[in-house]
N, C-alpha and C. Protein backbone atom coordinates (compact mmCIF):
# COMPACT_ATOMS: atom_id res chain seq x y z
N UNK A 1 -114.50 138.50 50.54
CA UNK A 1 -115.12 139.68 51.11
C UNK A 1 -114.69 139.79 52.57
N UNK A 2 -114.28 141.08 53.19
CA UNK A 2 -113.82 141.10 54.36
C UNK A 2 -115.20 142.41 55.34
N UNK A 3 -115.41 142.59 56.03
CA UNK A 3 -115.79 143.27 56.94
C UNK A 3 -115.51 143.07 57.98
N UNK A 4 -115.49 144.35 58.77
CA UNK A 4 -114.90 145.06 60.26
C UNK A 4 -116.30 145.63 61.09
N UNK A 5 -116.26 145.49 62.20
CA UNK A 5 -117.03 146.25 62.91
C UNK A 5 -116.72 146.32 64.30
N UNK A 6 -117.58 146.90 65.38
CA UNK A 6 -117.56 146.60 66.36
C UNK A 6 -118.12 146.04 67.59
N UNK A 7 -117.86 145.04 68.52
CA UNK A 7 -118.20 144.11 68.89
C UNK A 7 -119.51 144.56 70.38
N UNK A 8 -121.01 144.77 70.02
CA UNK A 8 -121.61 144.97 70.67
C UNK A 8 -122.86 143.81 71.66
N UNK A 9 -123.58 144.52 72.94
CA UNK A 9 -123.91 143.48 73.28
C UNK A 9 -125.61 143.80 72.63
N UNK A 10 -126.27 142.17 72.63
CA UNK A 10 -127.29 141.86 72.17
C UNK A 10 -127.97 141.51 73.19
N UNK A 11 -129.43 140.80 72.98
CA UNK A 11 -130.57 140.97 73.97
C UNK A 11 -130.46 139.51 74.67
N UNK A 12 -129.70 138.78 74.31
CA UNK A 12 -129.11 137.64 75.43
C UNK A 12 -130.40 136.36 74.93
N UNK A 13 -131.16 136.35 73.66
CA UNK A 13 -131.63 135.77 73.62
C UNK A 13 -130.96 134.33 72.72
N UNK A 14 -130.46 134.86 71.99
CA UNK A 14 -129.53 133.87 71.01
C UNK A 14 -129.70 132.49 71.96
N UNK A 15 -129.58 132.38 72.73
CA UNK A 15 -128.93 130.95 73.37
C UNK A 15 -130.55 130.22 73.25
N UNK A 16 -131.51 130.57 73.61
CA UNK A 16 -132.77 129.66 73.01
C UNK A 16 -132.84 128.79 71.96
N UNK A 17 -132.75 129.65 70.82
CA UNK A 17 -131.88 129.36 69.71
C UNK A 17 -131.12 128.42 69.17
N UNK A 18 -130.49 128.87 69.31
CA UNK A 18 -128.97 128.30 69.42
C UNK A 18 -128.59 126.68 69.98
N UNK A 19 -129.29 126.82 70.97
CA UNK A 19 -129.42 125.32 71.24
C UNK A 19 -130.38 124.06 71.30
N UNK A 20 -131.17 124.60 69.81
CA UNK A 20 -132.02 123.53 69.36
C UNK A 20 -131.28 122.51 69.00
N UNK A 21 -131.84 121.81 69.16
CA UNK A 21 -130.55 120.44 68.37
C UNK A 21 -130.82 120.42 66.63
N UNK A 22 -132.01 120.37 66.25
CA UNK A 22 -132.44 120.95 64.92
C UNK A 22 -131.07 121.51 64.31
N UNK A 23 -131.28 122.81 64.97
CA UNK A 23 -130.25 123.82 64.75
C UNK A 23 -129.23 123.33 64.41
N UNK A 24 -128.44 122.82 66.07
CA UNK A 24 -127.16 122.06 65.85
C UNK A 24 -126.55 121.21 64.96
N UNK A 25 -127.42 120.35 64.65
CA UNK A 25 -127.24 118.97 63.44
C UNK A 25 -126.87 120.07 62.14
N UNK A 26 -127.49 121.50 61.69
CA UNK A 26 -127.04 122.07 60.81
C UNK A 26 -125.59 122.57 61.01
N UNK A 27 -125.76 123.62 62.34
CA UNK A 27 -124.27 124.43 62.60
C UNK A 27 -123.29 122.85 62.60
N UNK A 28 -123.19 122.03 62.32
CA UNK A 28 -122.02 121.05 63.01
C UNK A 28 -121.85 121.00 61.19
N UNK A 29 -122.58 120.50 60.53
CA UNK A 29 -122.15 120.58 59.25
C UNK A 29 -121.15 121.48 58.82
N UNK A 30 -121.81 122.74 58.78
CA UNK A 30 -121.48 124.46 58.83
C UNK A 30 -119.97 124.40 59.34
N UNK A 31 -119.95 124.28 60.57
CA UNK A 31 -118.79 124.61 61.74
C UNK A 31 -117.90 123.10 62.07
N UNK A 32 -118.49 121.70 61.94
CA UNK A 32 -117.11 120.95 62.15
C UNK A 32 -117.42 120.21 63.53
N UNK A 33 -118.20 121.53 64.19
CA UNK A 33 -118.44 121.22 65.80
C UNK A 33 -119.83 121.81 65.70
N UNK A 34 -120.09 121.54 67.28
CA UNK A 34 -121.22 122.18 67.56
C UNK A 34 -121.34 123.99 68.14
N UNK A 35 -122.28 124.43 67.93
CA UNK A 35 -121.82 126.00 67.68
C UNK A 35 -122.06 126.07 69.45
N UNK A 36 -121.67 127.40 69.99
CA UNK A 36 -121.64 128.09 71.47
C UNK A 36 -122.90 128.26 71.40
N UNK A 37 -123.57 128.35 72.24
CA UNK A 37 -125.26 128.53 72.17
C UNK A 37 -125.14 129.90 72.21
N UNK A 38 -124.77 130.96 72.02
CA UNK A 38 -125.05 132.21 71.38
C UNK A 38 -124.42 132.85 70.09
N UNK A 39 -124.75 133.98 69.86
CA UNK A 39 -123.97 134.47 68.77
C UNK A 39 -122.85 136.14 69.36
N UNK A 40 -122.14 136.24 68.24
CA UNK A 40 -121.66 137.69 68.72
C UNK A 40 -121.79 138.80 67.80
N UNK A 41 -122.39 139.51 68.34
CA UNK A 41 -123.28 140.70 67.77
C UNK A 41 -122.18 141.78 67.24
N UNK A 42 -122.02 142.18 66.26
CA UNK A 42 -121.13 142.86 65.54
C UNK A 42 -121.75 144.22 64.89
N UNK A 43 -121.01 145.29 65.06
CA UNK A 43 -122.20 146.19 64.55
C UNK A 43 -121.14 147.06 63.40
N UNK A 44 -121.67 147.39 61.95
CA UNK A 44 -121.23 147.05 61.23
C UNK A 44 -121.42 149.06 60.24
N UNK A 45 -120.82 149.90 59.48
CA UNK A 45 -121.30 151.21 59.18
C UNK A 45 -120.28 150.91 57.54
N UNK A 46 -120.89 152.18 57.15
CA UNK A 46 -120.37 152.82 55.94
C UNK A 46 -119.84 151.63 54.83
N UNK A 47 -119.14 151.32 53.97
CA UNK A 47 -118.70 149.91 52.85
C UNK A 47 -118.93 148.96 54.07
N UNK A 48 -118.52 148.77 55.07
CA UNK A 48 -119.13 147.37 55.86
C UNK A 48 -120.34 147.20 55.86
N UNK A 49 -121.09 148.27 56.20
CA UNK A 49 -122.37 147.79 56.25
C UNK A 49 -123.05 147.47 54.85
N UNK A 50 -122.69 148.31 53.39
CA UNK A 50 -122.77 147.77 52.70
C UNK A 50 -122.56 146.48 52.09
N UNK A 51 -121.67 146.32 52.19
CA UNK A 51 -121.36 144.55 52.21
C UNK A 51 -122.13 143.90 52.75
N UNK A 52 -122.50 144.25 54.08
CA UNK A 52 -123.11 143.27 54.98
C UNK A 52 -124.77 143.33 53.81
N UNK A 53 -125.01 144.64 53.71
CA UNK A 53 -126.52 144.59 53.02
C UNK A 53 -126.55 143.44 51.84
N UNK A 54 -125.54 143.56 51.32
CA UNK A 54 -125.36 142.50 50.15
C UNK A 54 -125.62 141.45 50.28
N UNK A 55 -124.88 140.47 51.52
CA UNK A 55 -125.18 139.57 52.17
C UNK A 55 -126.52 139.11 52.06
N UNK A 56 -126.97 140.31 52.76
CA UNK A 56 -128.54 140.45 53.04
C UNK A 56 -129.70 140.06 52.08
N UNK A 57 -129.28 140.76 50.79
CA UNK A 57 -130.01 140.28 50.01
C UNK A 57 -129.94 139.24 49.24
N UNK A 58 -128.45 138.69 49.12
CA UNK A 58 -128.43 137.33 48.62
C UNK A 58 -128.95 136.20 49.46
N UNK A 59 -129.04 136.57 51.11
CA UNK A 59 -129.80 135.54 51.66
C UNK A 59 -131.35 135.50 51.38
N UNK A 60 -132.09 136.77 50.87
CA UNK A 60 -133.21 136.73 50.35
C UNK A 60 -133.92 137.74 51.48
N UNK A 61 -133.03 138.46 52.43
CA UNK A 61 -133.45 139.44 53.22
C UNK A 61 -133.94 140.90 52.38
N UNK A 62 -135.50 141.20 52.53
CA UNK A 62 -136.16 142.51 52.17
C UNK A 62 -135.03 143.64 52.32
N UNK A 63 -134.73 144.25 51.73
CA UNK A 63 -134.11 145.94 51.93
C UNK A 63 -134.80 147.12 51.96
N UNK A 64 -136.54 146.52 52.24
CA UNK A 64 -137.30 147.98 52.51
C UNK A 64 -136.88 148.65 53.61
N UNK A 65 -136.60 150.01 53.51
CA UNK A 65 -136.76 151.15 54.39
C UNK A 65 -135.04 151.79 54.12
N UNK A 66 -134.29 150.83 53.76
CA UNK A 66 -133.28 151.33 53.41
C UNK A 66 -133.14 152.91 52.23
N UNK A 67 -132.27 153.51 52.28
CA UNK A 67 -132.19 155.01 51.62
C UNK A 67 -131.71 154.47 50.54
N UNK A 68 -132.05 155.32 49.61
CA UNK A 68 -131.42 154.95 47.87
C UNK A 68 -129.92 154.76 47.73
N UNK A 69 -129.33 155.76 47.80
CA UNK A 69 -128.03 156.14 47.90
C UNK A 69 -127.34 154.69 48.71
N UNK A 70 -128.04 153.81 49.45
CA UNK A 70 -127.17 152.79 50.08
C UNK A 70 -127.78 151.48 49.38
N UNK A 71 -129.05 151.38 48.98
CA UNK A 71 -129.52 150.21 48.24
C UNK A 71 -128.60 150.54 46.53
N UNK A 72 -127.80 151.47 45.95
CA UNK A 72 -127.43 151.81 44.90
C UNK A 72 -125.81 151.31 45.14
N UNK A 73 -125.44 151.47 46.59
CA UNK A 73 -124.04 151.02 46.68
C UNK A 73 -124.10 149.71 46.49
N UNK A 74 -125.28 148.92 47.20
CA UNK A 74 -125.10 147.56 47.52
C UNK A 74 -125.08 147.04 46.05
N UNK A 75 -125.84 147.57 44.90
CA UNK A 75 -126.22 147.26 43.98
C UNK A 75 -124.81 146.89 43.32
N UNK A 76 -123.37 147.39 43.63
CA UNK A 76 -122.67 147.27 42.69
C UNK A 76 -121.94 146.25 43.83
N UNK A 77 -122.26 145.66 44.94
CA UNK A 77 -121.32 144.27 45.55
C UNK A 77 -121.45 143.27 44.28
N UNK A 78 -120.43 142.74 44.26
CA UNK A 78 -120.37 140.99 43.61
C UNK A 78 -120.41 140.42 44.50
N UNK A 79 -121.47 139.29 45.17
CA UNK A 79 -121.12 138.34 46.29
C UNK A 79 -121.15 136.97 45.25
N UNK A 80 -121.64 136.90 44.33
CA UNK A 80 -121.12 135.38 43.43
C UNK A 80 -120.59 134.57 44.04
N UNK A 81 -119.11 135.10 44.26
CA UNK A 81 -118.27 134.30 44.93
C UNK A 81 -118.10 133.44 46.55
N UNK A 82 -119.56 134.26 47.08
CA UNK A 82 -119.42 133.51 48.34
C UNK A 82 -121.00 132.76 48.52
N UNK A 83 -120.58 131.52 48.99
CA UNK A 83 -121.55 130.55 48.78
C UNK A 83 -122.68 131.08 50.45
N UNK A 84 -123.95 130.88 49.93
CA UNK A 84 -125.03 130.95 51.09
C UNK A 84 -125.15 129.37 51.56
N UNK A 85 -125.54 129.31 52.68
CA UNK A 85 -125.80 127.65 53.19
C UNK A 85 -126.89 127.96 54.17
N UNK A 86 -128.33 127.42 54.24
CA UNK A 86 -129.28 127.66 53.66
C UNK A 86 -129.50 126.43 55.45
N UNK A 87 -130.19 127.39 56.29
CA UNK A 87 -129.80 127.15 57.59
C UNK A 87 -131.82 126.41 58.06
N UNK A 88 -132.48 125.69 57.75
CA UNK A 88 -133.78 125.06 57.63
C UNK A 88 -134.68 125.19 58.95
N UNK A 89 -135.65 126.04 59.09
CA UNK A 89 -136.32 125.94 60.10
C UNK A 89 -137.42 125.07 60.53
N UNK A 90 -138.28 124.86 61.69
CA UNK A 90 -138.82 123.48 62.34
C UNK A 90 -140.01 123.79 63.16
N UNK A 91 -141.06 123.06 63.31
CA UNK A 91 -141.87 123.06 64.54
C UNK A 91 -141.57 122.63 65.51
N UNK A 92 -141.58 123.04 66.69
CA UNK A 92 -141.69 121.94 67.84
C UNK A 92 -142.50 122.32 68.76
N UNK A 93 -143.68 121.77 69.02
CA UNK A 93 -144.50 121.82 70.48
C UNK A 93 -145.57 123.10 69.78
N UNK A 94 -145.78 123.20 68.82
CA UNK A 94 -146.44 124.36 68.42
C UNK A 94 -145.94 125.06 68.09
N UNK A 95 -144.47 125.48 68.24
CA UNK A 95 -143.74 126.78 68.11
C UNK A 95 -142.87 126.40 67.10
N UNK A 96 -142.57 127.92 66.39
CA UNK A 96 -141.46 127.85 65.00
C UNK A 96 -140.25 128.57 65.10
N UNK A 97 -139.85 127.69 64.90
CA UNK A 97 -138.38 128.34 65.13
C UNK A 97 -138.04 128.35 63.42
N UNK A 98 -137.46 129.83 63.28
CA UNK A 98 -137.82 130.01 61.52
C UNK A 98 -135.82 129.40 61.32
N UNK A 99 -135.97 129.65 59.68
CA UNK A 99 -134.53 129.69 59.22
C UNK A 99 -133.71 130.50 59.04
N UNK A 100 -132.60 130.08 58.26
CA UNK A 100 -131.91 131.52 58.15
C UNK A 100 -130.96 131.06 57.17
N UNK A 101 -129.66 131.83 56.93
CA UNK A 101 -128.63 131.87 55.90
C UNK A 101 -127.17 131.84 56.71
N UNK A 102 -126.32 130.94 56.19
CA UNK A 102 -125.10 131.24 56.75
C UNK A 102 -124.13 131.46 55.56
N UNK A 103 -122.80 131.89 56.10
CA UNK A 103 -121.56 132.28 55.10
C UNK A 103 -120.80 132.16 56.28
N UNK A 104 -119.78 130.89 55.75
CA UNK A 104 -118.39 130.72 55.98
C UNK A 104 -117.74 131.89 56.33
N UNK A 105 -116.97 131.75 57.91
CA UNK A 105 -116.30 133.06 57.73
C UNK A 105 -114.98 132.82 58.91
N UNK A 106 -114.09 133.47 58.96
CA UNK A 106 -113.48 133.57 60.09
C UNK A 106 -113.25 134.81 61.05
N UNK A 107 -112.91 134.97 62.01
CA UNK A 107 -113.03 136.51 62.58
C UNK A 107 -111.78 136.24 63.59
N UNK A 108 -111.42 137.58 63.77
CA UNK A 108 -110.34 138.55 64.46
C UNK A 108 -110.01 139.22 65.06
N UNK A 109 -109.03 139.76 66.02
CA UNK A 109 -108.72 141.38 65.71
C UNK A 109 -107.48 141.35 65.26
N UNK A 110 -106.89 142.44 65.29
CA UNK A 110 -105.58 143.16 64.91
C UNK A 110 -104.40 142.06 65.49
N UNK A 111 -104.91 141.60 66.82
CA UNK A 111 -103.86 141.23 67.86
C UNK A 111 -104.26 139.61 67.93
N UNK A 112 -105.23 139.03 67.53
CA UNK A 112 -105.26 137.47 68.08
C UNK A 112 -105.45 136.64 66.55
N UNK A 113 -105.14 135.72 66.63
CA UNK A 113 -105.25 134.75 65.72
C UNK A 113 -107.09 134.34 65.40
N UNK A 114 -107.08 134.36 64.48
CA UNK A 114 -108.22 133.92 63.45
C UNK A 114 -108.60 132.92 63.98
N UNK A 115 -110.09 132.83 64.13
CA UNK A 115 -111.14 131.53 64.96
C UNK A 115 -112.21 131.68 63.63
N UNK A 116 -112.28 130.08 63.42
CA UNK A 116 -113.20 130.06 62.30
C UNK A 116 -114.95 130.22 62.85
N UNK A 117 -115.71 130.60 61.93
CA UNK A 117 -116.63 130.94 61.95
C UNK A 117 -118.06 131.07 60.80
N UNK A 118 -119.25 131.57 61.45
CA UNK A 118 -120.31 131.79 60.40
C UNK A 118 -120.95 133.07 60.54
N UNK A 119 -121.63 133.84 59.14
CA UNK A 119 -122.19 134.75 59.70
C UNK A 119 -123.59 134.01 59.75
N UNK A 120 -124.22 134.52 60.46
CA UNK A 120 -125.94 133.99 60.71
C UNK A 120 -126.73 135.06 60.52
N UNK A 121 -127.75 134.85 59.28
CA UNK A 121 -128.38 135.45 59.06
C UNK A 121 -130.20 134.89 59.50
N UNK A 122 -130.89 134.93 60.03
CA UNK A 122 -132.08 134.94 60.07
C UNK A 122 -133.20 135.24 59.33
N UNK A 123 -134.10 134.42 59.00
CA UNK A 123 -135.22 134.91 57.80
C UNK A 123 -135.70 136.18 58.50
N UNK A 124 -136.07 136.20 60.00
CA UNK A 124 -136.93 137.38 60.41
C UNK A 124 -136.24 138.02 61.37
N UNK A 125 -135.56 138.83 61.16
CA UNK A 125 -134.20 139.59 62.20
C UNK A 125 -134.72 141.34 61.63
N UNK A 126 -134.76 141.57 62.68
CA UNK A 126 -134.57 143.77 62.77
C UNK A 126 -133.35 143.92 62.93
N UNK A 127 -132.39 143.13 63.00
CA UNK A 127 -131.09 144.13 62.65
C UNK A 127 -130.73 144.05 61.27
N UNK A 128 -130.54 145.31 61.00
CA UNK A 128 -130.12 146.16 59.71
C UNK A 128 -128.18 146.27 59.67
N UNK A 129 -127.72 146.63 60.75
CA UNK A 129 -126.24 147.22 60.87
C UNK A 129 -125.70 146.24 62.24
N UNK A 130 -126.17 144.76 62.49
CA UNK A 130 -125.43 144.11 63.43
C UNK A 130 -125.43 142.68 63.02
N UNK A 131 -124.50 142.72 62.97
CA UNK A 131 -123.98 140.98 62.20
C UNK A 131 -124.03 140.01 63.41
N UNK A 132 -124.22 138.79 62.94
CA UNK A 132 -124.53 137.54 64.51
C UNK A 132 -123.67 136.99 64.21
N UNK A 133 -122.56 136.66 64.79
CA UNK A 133 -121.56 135.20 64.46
C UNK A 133 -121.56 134.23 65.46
N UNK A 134 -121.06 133.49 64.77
CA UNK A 134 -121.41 132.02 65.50
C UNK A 134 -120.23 131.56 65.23
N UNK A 135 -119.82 130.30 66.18
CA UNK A 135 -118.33 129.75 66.52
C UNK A 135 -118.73 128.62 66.78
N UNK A 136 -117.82 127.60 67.47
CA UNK A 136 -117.36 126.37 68.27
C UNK A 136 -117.39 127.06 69.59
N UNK A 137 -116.95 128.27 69.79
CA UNK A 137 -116.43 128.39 71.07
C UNK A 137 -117.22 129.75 71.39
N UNK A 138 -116.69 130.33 72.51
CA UNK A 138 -117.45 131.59 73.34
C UNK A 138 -116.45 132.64 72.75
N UNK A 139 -116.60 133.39 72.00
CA UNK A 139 -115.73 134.18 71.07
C UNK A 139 -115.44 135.31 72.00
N UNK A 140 -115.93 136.13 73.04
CA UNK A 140 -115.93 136.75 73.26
C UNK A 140 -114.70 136.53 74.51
N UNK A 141 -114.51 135.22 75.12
CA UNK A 141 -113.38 134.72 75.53
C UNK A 141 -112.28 134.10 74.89
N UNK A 142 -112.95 133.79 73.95
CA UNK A 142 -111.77 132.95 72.96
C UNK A 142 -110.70 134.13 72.30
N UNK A 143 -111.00 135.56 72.19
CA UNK A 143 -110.80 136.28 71.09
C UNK A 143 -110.26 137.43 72.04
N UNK A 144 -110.31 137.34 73.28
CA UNK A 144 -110.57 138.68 74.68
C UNK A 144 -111.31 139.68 73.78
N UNK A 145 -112.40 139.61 73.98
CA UNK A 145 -113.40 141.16 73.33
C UNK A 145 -114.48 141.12 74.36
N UNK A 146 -114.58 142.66 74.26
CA UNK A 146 -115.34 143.57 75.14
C UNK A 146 -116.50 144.49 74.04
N UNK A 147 -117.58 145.01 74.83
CA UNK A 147 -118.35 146.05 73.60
C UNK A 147 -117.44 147.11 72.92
N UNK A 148 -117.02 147.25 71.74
CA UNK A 148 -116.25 148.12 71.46
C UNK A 148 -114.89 147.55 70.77
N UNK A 149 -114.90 146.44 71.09
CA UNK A 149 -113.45 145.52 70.27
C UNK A 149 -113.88 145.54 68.99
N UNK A 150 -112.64 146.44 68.07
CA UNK A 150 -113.03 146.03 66.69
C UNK A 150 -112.47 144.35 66.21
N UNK A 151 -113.15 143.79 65.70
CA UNK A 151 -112.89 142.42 64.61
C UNK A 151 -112.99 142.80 63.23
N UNK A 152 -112.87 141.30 63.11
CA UNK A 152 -112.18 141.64 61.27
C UNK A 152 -113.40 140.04 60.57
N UNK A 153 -114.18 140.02 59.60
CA UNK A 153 -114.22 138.36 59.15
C UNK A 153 -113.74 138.75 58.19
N UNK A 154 -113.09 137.75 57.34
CA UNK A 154 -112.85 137.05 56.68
C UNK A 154 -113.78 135.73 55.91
N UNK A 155 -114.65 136.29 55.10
CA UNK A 155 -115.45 135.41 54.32
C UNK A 155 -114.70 134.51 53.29
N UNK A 156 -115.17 133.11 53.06
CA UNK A 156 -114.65 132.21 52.41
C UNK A 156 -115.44 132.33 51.10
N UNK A 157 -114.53 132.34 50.09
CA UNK A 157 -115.46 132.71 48.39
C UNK A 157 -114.51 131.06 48.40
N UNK A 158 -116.13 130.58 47.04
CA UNK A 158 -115.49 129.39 46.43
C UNK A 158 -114.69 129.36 45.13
């Protein structure tokens, strides 16, 4: 499965996140390394975003509020082929830091070489049309992208 979008900015919170060690001990499995303490916010329309919805619901993400006509497209994705990895959330100090879903992926543009990657999905996320990726590295330097750089992933089917 491939999707495109374009590369927007997010609310700068990711890095809280991101650098639980919890967390980490998973993304290093996932990724090889340890992930950048943020993600890169991808914003995603029309068969991409469908796809992406697909995603969505194989991670076990609700599709209420969505329009018929787009819960009917998603209906005919096959994601079978691409494995979910099943990202475990934790207490600490009182506070929960929930889980989420990942899929193997790599990302792009037109002009730079392929940096491997994950998509990150979250049990409790309001974005509908913006994908989170996650790396080894600061993608947004690794990759030269600005708000508005289109990318490419490249999802890994088994």
């Amino acid at each position: 499965m491939r999707l495109s979008g374009t590369v927007t900015s997010g609310l700068g919170r990711a890095a809280i996140f991101m650098s639980q060690p919890h967390y980490q001990d998973q993304f290093r499995k996932i990724l090889g390394a340890t992930a950048w303490p943020g993600t890169l916010n991808v914003h995603v329309e029309n068969s991409d975003l469908s796809n992406y919805i697909a995603l969505r619901q194989k991670a076990g993400i609700d599709t209420l509020g969505l329009n018929e006509e787009l819960i009917g497209k998603v209906s005919e994705i096959d994601t079978s082929s691409v494995e979910a990895l099943r990202i475990r959330g934790f207490l600490r100090e009182g506070r929960s830091f929930g889980g989420a879903t990942a899929f193997v992926a790599e990302i792009g543009t037109s002009e730079s070489d392929v940096v491997p990657c994950a998509i990150l999905i979250p049990d409790l996320t309001r974005h509908v049309e913006v994908i989170e990726v996650i790396a080894d590295v600061f993608l947004r330097e690794s990759l030269d992208l600005r708000d508005g750089s289109v990318v490419n992933l490249n999802l890994f089917i088994n």
